[in-house]
Protein backbone atom coordinates (compact mmCIF):
# COMPACT_ATOMS: atom_id res chain seq x y z
CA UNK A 1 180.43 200.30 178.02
CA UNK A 2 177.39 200.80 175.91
CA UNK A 3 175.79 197.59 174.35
CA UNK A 4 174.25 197.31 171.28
CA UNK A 5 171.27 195.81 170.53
CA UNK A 6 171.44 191.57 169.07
CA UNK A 7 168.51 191.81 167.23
CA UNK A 8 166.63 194.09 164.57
CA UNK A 9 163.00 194.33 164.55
CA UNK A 10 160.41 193.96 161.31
CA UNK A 11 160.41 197.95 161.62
CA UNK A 12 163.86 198.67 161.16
CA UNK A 13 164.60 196.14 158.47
CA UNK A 14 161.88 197.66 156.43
CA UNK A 15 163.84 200.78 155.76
CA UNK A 16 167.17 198.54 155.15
CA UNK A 17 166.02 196.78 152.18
CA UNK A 18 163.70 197.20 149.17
CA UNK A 19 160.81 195.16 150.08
CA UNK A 20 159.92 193.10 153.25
CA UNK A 21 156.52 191.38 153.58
CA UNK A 22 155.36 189.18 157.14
CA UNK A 23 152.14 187.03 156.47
CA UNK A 24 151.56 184.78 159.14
CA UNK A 25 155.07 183.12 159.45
CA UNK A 26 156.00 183.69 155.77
CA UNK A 27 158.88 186.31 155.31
CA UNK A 28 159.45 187.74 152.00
CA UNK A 29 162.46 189.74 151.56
CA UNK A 30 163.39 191.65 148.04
CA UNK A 31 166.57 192.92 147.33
CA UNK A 32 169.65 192.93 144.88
CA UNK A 33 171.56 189.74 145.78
CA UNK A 34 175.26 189.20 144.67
CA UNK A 35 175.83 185.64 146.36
CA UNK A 36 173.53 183.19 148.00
CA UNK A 37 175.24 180.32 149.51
CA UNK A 38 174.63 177.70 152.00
CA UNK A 39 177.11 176.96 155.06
CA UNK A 40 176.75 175.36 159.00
CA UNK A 41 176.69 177.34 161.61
CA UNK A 42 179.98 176.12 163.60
CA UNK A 43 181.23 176.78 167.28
CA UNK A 44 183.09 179.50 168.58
CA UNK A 45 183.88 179.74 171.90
CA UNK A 46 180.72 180.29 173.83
CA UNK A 47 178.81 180.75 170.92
CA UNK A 48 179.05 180.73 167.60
CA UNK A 49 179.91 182.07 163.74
CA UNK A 50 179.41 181.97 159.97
CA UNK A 51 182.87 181.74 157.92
CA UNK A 52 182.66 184.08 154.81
CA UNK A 53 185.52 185.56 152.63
CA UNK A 54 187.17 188.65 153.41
CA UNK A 55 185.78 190.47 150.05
CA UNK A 56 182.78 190.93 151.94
CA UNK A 57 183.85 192.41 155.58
CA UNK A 58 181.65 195.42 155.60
CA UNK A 59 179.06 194.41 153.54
CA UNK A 60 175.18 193.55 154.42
CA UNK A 61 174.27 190.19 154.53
CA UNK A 62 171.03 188.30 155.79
CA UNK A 63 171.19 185.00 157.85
CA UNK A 64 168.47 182.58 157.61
CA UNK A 65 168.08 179.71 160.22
CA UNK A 66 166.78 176.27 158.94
CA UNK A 67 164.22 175.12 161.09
CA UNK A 68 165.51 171.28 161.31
């Protein structure tokens, strides 16, 4: 079973979007948006998920964590 990596470094997300910029602990991302919303990150087994509606299985989307 090959296993795929849980993370994507600063590197690789540079060529996935149009602009990303790092200063210091500031991360700016630019790109087209079509939604923004806010949900809570709720259990799911032995870890855990993001609900989001069906229109958008296969789509990108970027997850931010609050720091709390």
């Amino acid at each position: 079973m090959q296993h795929r990596k849980a993370y994507i470094s600063i590197d690789e997300y540079r060529y996935m979007v149009k602009k990303v910029k790092l200063t210091g602990k500031k991360l700016l991302i630019e790109d087209e948006i079509e939604l923004l919303f806010e949900k809570v990150v709720t259990k799911f087994g032995t870890s855990a998920k993001l609900d989001v509606s069906k229109k958008y299985i296969g789509r990108k989307a970027y997850v931010m964590i609050q720091r709390d």
